[in-house]
PDB file of N, CA and C in Angstrom:
ATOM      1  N   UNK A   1      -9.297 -19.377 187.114  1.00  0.00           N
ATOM      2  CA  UNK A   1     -10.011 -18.660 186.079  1.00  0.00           C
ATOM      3  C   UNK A   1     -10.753 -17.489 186.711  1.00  0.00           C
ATOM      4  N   UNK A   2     -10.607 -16.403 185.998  1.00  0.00           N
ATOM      5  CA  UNK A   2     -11.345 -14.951 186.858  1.00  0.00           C
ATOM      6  C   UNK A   2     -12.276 -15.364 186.368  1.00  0.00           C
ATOM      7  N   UNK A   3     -13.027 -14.716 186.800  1.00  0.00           N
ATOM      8  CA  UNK A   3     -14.846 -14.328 186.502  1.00  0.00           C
ATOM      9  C   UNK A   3     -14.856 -12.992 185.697  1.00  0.00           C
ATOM     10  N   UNK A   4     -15.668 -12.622 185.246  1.00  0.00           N
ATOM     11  CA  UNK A   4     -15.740 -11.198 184.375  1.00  0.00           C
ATOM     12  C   UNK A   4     -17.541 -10.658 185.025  1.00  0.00           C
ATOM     13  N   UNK A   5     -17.542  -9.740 185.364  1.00  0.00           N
ATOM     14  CA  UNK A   5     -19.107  -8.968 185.391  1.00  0.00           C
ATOM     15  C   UNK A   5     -19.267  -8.328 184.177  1.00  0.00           C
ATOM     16  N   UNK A   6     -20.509  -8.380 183.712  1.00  0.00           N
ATOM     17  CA  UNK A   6     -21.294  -8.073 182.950  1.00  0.00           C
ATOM     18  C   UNK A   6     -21.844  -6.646 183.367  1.00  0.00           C
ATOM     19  N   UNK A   7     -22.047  -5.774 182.935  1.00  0.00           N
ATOM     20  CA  UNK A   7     -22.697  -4.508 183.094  1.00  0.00           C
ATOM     21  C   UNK A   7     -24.006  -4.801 181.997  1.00  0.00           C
ATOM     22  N   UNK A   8     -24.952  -5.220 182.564  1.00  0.00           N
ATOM     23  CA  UNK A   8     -26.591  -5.380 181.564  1.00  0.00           C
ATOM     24  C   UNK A   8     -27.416  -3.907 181.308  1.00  0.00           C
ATOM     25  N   UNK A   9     -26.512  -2.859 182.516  1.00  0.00           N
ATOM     26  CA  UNK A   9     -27.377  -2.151 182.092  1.00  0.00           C
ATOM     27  C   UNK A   9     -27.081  -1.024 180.943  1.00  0.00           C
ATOM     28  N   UNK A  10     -25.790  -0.823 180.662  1.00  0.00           N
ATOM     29  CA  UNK A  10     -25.229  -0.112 179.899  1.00  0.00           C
ATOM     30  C   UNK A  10     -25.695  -0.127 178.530  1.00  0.00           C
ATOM     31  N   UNK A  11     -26.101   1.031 178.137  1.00  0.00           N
ATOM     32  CA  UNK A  11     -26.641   1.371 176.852  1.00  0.00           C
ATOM     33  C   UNK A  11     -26.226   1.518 175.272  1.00  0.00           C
ATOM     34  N   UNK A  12     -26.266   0.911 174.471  1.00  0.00           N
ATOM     35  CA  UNK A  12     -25.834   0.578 173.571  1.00  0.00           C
ATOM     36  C   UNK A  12     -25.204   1.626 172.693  1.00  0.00           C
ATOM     37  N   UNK A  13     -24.165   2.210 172.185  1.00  0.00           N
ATOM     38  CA  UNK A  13     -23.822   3.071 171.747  1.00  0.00           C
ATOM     39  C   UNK A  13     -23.777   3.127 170.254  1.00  0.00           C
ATOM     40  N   UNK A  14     -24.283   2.272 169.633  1.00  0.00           N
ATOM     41  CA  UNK A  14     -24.190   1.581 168.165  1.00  0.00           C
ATOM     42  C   UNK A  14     -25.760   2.511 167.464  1.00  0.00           C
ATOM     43  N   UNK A  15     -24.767   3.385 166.627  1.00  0.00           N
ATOM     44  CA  UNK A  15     -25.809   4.019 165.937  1.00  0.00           C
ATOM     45  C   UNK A  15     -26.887   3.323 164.677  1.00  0.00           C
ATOM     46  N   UNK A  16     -27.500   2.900 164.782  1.00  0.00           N
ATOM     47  CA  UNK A  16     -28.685   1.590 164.501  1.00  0.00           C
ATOM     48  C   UNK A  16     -29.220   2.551 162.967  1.00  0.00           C
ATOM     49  N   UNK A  17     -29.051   4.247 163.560  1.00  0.00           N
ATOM     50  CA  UNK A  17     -30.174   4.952 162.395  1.00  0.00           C
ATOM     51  C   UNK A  17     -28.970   4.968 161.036  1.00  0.00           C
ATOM     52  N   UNK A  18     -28.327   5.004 161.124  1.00  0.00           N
ATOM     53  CA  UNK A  18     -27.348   4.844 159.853  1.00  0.00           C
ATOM     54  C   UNK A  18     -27.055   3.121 159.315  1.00  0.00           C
ATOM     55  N   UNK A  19     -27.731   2.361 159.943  1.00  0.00           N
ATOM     56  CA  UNK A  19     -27.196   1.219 159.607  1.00  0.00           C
ATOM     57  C   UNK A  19     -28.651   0.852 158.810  1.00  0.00           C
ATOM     58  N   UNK A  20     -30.279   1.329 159.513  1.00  0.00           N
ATOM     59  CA  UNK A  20     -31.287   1.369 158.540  1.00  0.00           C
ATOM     60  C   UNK A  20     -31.343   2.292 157.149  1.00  0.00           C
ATOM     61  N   UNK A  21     -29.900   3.385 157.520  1.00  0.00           N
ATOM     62  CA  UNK A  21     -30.254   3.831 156.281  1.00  0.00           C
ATOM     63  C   UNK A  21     -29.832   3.289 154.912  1.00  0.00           C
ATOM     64  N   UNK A  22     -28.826   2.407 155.530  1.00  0.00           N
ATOM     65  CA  UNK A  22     -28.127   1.344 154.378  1.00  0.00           C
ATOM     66  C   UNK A  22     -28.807   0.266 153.893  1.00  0.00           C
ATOM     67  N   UNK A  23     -29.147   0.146 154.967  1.00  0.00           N
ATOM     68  CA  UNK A  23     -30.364  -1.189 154.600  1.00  0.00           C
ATOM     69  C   UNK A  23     -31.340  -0.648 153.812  1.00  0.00           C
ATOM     70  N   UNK A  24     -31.849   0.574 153.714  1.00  0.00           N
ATOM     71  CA  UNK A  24     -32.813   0.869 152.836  1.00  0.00           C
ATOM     72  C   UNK A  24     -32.463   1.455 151.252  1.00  0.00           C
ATOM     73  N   UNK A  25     -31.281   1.865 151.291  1.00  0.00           N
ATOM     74  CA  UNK A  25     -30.090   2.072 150.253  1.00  0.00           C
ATOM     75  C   UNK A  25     -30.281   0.187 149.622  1.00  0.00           C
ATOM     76  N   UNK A  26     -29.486  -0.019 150.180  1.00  0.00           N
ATOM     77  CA  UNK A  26     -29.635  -1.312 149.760  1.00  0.00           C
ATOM     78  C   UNK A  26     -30.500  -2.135 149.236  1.00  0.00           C
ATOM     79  N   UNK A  27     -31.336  -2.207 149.763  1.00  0.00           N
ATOM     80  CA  UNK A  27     -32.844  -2.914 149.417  1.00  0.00           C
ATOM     81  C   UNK A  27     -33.439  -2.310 148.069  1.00  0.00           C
ATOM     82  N   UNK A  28     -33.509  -0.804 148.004  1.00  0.00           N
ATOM     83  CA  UNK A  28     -34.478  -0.267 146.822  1.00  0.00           C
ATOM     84  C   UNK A  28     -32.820  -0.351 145.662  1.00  0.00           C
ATOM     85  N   UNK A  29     -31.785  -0.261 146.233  1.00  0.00           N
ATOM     86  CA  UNK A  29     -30.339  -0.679 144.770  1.00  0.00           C
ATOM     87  C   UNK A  29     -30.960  -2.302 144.483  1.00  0.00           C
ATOM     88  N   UNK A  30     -31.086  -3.328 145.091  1.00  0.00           N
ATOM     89  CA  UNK A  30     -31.041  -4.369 145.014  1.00  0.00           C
ATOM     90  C   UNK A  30     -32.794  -4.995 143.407  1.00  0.00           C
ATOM     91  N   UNK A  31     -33.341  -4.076 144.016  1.00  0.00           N
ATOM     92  CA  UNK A  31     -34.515  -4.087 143.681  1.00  0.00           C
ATOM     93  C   UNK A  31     -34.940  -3.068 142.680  1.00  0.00           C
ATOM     94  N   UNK A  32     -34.211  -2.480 141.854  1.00  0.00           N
ATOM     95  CA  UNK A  32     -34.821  -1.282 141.165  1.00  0.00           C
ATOM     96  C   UNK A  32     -35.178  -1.689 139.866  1.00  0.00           C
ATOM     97  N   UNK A  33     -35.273  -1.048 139.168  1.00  0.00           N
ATOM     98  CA  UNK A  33     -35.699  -1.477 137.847  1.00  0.00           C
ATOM     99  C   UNK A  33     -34.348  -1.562 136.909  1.00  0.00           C
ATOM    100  N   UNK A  34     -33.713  -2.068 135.790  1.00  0.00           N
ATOM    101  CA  UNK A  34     -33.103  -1.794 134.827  1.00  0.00           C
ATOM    102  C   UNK A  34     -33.517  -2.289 133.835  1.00  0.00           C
ATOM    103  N   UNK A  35     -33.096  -1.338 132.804  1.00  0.00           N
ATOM    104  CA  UNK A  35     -33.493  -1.381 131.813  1.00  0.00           C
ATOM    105  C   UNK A  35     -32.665  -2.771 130.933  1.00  0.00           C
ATOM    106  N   UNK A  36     -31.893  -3.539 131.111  1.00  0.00           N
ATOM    107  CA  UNK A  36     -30.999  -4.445 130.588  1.00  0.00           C
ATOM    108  C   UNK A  36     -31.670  -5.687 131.348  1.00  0.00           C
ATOM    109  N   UNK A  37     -32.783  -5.996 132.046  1.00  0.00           N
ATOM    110  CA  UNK A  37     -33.740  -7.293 131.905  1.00  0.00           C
ATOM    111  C   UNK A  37     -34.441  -7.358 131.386  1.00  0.00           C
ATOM    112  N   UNK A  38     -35.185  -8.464 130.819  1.00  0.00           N
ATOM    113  CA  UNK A  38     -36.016  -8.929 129.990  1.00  0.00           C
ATOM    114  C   UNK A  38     -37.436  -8.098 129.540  1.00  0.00           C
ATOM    115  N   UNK A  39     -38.049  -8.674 130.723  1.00  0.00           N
ATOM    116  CA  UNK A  39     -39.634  -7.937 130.877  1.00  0.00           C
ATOM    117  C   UNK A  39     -39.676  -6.730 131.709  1.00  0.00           C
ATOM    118  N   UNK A  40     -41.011  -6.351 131.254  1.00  0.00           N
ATOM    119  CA  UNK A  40     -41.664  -5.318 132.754  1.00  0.00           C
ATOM    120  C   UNK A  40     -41.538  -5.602 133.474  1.00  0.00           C
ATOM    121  N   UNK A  41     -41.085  -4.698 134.724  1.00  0.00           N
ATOM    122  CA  UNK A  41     -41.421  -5.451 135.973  1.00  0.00           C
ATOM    123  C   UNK A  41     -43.262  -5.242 135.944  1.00  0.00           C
ATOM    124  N   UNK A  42     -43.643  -6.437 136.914  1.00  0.00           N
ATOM    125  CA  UNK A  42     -45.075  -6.261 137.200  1.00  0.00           C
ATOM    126  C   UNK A  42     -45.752  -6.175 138.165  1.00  0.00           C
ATOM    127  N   UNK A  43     -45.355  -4.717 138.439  1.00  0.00           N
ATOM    128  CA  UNK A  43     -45.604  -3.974 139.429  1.00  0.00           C
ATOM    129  C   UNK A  43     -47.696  -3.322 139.028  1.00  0.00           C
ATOM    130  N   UNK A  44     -48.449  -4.178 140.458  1.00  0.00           N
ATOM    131  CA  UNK A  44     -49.838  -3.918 140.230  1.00  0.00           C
ATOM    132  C   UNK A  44     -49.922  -2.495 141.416  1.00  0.00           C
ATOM    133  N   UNK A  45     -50.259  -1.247 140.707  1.00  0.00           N
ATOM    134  CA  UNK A  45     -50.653  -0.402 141.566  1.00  0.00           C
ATOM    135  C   UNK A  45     -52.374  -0.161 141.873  1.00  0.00           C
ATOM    136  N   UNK A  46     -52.332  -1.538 143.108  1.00  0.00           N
ATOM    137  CA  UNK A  46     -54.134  -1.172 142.951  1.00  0.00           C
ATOM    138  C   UNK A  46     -53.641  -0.942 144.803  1.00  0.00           C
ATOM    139  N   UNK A  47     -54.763  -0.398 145.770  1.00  0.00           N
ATOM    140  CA  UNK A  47     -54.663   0.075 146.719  1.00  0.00           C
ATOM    141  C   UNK A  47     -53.758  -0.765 147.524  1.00  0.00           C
ATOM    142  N   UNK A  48     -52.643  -0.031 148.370  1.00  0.00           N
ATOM    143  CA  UNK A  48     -52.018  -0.577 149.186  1.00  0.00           C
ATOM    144  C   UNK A  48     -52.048  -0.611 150.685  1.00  0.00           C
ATOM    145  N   UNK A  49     -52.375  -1.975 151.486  1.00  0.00           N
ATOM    146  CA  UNK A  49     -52.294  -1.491 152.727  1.00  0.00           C
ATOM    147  C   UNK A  49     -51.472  -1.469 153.251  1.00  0.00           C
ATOM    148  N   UNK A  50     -51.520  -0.435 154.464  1.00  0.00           N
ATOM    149  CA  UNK A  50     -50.560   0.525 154.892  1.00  0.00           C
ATOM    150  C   UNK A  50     -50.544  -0.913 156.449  1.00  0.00           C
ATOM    151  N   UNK A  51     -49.251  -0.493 156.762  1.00  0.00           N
ATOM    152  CA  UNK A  51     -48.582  -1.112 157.946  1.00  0.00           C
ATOM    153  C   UNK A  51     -47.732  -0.440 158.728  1.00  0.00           C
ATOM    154  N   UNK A  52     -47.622  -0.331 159.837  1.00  0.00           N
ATOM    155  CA  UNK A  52     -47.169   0.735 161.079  1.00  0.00           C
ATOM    156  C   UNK A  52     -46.742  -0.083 162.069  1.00  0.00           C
ATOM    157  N   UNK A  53     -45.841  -1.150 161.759  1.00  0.00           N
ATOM    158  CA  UNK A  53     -45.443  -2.109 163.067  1.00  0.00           C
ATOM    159  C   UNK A  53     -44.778  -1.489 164.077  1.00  0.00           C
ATOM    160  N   UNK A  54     -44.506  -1.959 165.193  1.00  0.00           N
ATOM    161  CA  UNK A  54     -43.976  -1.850 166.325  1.00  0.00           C
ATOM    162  C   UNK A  54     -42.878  -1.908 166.623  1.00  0.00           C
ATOM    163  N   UNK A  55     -43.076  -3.529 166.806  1.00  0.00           N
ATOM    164  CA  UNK A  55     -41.821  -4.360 166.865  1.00  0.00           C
ATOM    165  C   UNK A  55     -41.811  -5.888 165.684  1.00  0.00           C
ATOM    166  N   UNK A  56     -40.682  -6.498 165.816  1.00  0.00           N
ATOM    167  CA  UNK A  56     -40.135  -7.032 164.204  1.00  0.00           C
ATOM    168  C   UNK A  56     -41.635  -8.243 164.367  1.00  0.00           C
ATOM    169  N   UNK A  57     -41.487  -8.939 165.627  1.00  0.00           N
ATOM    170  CA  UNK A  57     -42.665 -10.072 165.344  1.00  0.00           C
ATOM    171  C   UNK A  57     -43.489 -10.062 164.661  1.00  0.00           C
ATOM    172  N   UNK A  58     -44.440  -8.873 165.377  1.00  0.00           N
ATOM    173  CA  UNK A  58     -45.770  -9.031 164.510  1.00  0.00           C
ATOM    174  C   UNK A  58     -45.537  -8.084 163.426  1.00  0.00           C
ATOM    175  N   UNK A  59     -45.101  -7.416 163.288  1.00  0.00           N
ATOM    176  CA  UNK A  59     -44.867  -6.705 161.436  1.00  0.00           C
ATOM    177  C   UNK A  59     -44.645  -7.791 160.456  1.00  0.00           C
ATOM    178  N   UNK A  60     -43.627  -8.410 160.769  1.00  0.00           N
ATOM    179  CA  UNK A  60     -43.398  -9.533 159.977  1.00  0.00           C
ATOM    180  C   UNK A  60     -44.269 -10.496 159.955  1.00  0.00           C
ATOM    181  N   UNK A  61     -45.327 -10.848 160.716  1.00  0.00           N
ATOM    182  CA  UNK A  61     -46.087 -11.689 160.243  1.00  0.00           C
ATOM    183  C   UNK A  61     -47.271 -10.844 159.241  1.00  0.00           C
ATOM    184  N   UNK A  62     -47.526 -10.118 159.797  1.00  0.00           N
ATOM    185  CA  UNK A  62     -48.605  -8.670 159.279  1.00  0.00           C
ATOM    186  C   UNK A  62     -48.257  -9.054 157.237  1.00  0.00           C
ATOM    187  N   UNK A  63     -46.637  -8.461 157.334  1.00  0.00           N
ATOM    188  CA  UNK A  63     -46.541  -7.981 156.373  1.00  0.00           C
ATOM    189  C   UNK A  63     -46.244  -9.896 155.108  1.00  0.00           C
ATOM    190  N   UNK A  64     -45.839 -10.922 155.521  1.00  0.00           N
ATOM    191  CA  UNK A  64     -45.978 -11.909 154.903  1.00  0.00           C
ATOM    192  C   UNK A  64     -47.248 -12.062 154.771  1.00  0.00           C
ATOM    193  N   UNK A  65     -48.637 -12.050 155.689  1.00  0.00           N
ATOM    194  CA  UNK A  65     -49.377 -12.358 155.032  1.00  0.00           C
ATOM    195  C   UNK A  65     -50.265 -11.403 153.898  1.00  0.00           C
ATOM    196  N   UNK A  66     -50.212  -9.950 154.383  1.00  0.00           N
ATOM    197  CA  UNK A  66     -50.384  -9.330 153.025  1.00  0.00           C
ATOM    198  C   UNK A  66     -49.699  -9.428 151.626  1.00  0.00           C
ATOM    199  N   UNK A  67     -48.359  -9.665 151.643  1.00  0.00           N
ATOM    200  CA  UNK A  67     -47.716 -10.222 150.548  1.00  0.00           C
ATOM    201  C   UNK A  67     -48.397 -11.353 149.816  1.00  0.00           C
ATOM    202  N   UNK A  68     -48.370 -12.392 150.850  1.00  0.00           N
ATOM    203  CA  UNK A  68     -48.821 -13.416 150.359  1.00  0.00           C
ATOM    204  C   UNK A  68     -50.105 -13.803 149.614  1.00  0.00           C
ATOM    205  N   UNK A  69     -51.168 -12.858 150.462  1.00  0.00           N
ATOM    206  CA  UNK A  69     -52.456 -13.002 149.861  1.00  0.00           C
ATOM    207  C   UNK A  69     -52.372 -12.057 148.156  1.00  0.00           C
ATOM    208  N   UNK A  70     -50.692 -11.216 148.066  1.00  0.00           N
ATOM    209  CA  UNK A  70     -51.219 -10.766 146.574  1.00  0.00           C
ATOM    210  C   UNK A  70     -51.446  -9.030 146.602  1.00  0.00           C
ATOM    211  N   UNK A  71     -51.103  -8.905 147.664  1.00  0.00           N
ATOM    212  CA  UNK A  71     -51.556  -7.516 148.397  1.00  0.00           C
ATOM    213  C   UNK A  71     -50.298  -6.308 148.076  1.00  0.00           C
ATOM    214  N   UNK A  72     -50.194  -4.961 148.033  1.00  0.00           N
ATOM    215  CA  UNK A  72     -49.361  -4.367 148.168  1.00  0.00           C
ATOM    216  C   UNK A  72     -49.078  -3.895 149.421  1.00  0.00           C
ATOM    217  N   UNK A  73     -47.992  -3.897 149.942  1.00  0.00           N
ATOM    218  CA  UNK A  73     -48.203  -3.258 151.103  1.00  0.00           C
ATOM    219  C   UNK A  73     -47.313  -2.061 151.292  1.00  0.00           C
ATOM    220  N   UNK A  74     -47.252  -0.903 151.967  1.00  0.00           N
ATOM    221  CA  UNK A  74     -46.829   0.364 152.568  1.00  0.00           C
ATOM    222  C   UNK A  74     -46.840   0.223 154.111  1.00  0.00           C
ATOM    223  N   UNK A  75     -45.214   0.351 154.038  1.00  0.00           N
ATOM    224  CA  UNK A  75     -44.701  -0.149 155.397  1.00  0.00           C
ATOM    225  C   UNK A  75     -44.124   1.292 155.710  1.00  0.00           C
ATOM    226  N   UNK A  76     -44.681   1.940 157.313  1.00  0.00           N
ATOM    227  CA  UNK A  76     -43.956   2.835 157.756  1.00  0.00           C
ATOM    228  C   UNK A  76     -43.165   2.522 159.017  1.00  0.00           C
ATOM    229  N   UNK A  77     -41.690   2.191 159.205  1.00  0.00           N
ATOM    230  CA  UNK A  77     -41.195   2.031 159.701  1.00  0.00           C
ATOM    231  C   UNK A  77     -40.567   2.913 161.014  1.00  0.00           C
ATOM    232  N   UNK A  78     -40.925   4.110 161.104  1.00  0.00           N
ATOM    233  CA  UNK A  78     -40.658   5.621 161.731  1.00  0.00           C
ATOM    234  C   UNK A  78     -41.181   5.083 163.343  1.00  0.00           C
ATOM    235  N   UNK A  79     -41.871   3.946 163.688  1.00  0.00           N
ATOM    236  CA  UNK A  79     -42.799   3.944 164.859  1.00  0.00           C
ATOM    237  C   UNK A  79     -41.777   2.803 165.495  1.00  0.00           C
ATOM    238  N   UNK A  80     -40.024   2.028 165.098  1.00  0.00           N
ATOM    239  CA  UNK A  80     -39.382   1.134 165.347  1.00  0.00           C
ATOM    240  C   UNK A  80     -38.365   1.864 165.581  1.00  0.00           C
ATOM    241  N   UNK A  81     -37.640   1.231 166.827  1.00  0.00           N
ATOM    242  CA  UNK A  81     -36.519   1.700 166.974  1.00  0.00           C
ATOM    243  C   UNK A  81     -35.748   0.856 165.805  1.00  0.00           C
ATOM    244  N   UNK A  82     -34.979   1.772 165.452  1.00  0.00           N
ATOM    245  CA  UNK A  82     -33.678   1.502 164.166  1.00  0.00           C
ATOM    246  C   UNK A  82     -33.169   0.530 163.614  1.00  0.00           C
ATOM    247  N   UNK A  83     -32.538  -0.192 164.678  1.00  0.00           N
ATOM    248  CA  UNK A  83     -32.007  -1.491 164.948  1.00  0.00           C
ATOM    249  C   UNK A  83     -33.563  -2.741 164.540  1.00  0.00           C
ATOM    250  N   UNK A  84     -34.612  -2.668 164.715  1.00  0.00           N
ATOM    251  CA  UNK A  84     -35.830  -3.328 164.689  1.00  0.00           C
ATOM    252  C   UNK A  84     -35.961  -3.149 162.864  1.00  0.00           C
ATOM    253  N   UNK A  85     -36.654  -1.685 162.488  1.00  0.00           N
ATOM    254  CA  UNK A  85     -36.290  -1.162 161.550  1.00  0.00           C
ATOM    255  C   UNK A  85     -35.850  -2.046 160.939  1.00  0.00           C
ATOM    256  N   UNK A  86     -34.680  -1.759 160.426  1.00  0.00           N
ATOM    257  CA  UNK A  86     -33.475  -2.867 159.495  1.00  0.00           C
ATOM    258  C   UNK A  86     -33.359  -4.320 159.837  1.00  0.00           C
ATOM    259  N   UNK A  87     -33.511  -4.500 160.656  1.00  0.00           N
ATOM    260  CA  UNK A  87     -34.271  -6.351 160.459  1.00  0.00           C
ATOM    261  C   UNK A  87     -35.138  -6.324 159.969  1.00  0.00           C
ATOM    262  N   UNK A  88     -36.684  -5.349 160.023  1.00  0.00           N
ATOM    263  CA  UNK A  88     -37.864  -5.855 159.230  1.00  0.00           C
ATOM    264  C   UNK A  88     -37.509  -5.402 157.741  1.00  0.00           C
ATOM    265  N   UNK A  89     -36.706  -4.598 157.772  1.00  0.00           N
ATOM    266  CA  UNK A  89     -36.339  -4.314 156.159  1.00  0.00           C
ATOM    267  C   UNK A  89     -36.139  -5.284 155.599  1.00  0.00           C
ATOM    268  N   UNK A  90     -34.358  -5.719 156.035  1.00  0.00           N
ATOM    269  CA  UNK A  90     -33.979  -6.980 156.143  1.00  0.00           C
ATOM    270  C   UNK A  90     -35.153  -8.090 155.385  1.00  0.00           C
ATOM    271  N   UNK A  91     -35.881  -8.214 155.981  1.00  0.00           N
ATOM    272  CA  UNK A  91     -36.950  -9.412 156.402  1.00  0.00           C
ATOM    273  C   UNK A  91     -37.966  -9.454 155.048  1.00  0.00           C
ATOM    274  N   UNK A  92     -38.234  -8.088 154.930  1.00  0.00           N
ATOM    275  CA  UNK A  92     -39.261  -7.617 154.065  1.00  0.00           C
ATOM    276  C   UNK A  92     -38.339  -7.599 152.327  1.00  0.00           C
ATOM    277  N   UNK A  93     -37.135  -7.098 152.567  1.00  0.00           N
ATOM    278  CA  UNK A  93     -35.961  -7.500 151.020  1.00  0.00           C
ATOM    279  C   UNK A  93     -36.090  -9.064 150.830  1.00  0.00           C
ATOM    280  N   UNK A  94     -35.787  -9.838 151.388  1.00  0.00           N
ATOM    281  CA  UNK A  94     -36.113 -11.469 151.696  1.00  0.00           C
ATOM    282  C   UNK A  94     -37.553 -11.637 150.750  1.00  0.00           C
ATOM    283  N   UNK A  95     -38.393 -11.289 151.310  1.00  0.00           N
ATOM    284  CA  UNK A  95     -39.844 -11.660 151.072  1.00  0.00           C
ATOM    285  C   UNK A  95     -40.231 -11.461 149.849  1.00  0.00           C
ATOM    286  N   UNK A  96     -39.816  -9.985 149.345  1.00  0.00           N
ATOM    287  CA  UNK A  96     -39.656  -9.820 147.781  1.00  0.00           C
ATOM    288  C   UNK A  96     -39.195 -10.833 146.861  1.00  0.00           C
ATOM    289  N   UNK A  97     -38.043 -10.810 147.035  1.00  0.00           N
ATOM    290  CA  UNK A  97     -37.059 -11.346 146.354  1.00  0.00           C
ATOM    291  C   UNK A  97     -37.517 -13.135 146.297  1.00  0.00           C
ATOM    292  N   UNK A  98     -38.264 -13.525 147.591  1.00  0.00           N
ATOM    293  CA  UNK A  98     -39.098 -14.737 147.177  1.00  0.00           C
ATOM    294  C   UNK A  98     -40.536 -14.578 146.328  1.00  0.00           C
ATOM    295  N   UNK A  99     -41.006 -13.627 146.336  1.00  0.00           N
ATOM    296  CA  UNK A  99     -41.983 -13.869 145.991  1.00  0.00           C
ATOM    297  C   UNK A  99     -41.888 -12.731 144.339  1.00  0.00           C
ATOM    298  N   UNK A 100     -40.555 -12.816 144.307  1.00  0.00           N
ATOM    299  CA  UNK A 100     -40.453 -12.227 142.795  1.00  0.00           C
ATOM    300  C   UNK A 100     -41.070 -10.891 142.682  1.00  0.00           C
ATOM    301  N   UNK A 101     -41.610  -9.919 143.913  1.00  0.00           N
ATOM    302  CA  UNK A 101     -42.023  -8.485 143.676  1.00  0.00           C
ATOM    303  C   UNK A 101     -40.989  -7.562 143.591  1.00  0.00           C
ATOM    304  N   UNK A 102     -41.356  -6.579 143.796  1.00  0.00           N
ATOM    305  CA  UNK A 102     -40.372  -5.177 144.072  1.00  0.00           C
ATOM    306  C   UNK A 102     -40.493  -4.756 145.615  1.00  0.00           C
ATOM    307  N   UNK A 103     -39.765  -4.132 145.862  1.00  0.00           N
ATOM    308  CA  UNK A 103     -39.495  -2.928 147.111  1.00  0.00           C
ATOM    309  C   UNK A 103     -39.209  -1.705 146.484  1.00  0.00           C
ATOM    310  N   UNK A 104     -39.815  -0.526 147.185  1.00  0.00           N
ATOM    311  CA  UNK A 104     -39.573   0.943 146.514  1.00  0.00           C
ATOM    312  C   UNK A 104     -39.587   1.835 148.167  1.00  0.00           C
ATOM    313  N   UNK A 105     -38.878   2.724 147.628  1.00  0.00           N
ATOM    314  CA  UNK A 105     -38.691   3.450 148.817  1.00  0.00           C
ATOM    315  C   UNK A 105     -40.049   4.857 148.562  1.00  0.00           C
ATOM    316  N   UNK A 106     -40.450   5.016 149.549  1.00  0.00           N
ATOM    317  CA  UNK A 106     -41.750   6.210 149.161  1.00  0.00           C
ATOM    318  C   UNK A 106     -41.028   7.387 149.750  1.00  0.00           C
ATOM    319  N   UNK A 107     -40.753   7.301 151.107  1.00  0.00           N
ATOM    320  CA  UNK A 107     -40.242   8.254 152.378  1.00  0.00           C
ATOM    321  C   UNK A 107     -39.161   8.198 152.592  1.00  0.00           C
ATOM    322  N   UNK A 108     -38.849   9.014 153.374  1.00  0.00           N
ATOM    323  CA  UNK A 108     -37.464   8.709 154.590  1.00  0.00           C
ATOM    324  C   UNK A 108     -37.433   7.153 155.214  1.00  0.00           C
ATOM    325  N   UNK A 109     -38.829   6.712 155.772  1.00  0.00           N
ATOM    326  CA  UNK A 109     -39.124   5.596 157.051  1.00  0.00           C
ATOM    327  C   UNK A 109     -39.849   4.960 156.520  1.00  0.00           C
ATOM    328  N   UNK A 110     -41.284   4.972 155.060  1.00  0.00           N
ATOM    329  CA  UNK A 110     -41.805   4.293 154.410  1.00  0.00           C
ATOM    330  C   UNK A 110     -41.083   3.480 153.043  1.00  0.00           C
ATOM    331  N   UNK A 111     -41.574   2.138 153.171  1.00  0.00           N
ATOM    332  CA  UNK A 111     -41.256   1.587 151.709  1.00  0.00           C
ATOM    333  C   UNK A 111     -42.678   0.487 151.265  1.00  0.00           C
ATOM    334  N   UNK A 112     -42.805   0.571 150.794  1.00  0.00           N
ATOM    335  CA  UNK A 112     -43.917   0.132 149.540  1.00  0.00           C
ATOM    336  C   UNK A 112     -43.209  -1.226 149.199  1.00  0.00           C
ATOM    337  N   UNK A 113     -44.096  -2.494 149.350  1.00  0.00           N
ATOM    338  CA  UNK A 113     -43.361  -4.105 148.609  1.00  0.00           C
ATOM    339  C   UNK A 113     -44.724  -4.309 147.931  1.00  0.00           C
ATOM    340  N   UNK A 114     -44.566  -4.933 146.994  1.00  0.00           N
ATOM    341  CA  UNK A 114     -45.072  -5.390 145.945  1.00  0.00           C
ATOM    342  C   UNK A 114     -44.888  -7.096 145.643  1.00  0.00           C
ATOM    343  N   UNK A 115     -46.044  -7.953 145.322  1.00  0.00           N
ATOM    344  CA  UNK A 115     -45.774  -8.764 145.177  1.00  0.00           C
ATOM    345  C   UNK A 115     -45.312  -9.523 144.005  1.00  0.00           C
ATOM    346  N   UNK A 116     -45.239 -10.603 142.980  1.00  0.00           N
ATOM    347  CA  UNK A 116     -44.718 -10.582 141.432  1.00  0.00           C
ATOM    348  C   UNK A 116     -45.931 -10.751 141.129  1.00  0.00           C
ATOM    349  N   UNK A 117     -46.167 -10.614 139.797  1.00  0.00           N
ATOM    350  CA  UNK A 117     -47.147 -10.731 138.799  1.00  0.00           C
ATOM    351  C   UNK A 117     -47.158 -12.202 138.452  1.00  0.00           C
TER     352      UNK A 117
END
C-alpha cells in the first residue's frame, strides 16, 4: 500500500464569497414575506442589537442568546472570512425558523433576525 503526502499548507482555492452570497439569497427567499399566508408576520421593530462576530463560536452563541431573550438582532458579517460567514448565516436561518422570526437582509454583509411574536 503507498502512502500519499498531504500538502497542509496549500491554500484553499474555493471561492467561499459567492457561496455566502447564496446563502444570503437563500435565507432572506426562504424567509420573506408572502402575501398567500395567513397572518402578519410579527415582526417587532423596537431597537436592535447590533453584532460584529469574528469567528462562528462566539457569534453564535452571542446571537442565540439575543434571539432568545426576545431581542432583535443586526448581524454584520463583513469582519468573517466567507466560508465562517455562511455557516453563521447558515446557523442564524436555523434559529429563525425555530423560533418562528424573520431574517431580512439590510446590506451587502448585514442581516437583521427577528424573533416570532
Amino acid at each position: 500500500m503507498r502512502e500519499r503526502s498531504v500538502d497542509f499548507g496549500r491554500v484553499c482555492r474555493r471561492d467561499h464569497a459567492s457561496e455566502l452570497e447564496r446563502s444570503l439569497e437563500s435565507a432572506v427567499r426562504a424567509n420573506s414575506y408572502r402575501l398567500d399566508r395567513d397572518a402578519a408576520p410579527g415582526v417587532r421593530l423596537e431597537a436592535a442589537l447590533r453584532v460584529t462576530p469574528r469567528d462562528f463560536g462566539v457569534g453564535a452563541a452571542e446571537i442565540a442568546e439575543i434571539l432568545q431573550a426576545g431581542r432583535v438582532a443586526s448581524i454584520d458579517l463583513s469582519h468573517m472570512e466567507p466560508y465562517e460567514a455562511a455557516r453563521l448565516l447558515n446557523y442564524c436561518h436555523g434559529l429563525t425558523v425555530m423560533a418562528n422570526g424573520w431574517i431580512f437582509r439590510l446590506a451587502q454583509s448585514v442581516i437583521v433576525i427577528t424573533p416570532g411574536s
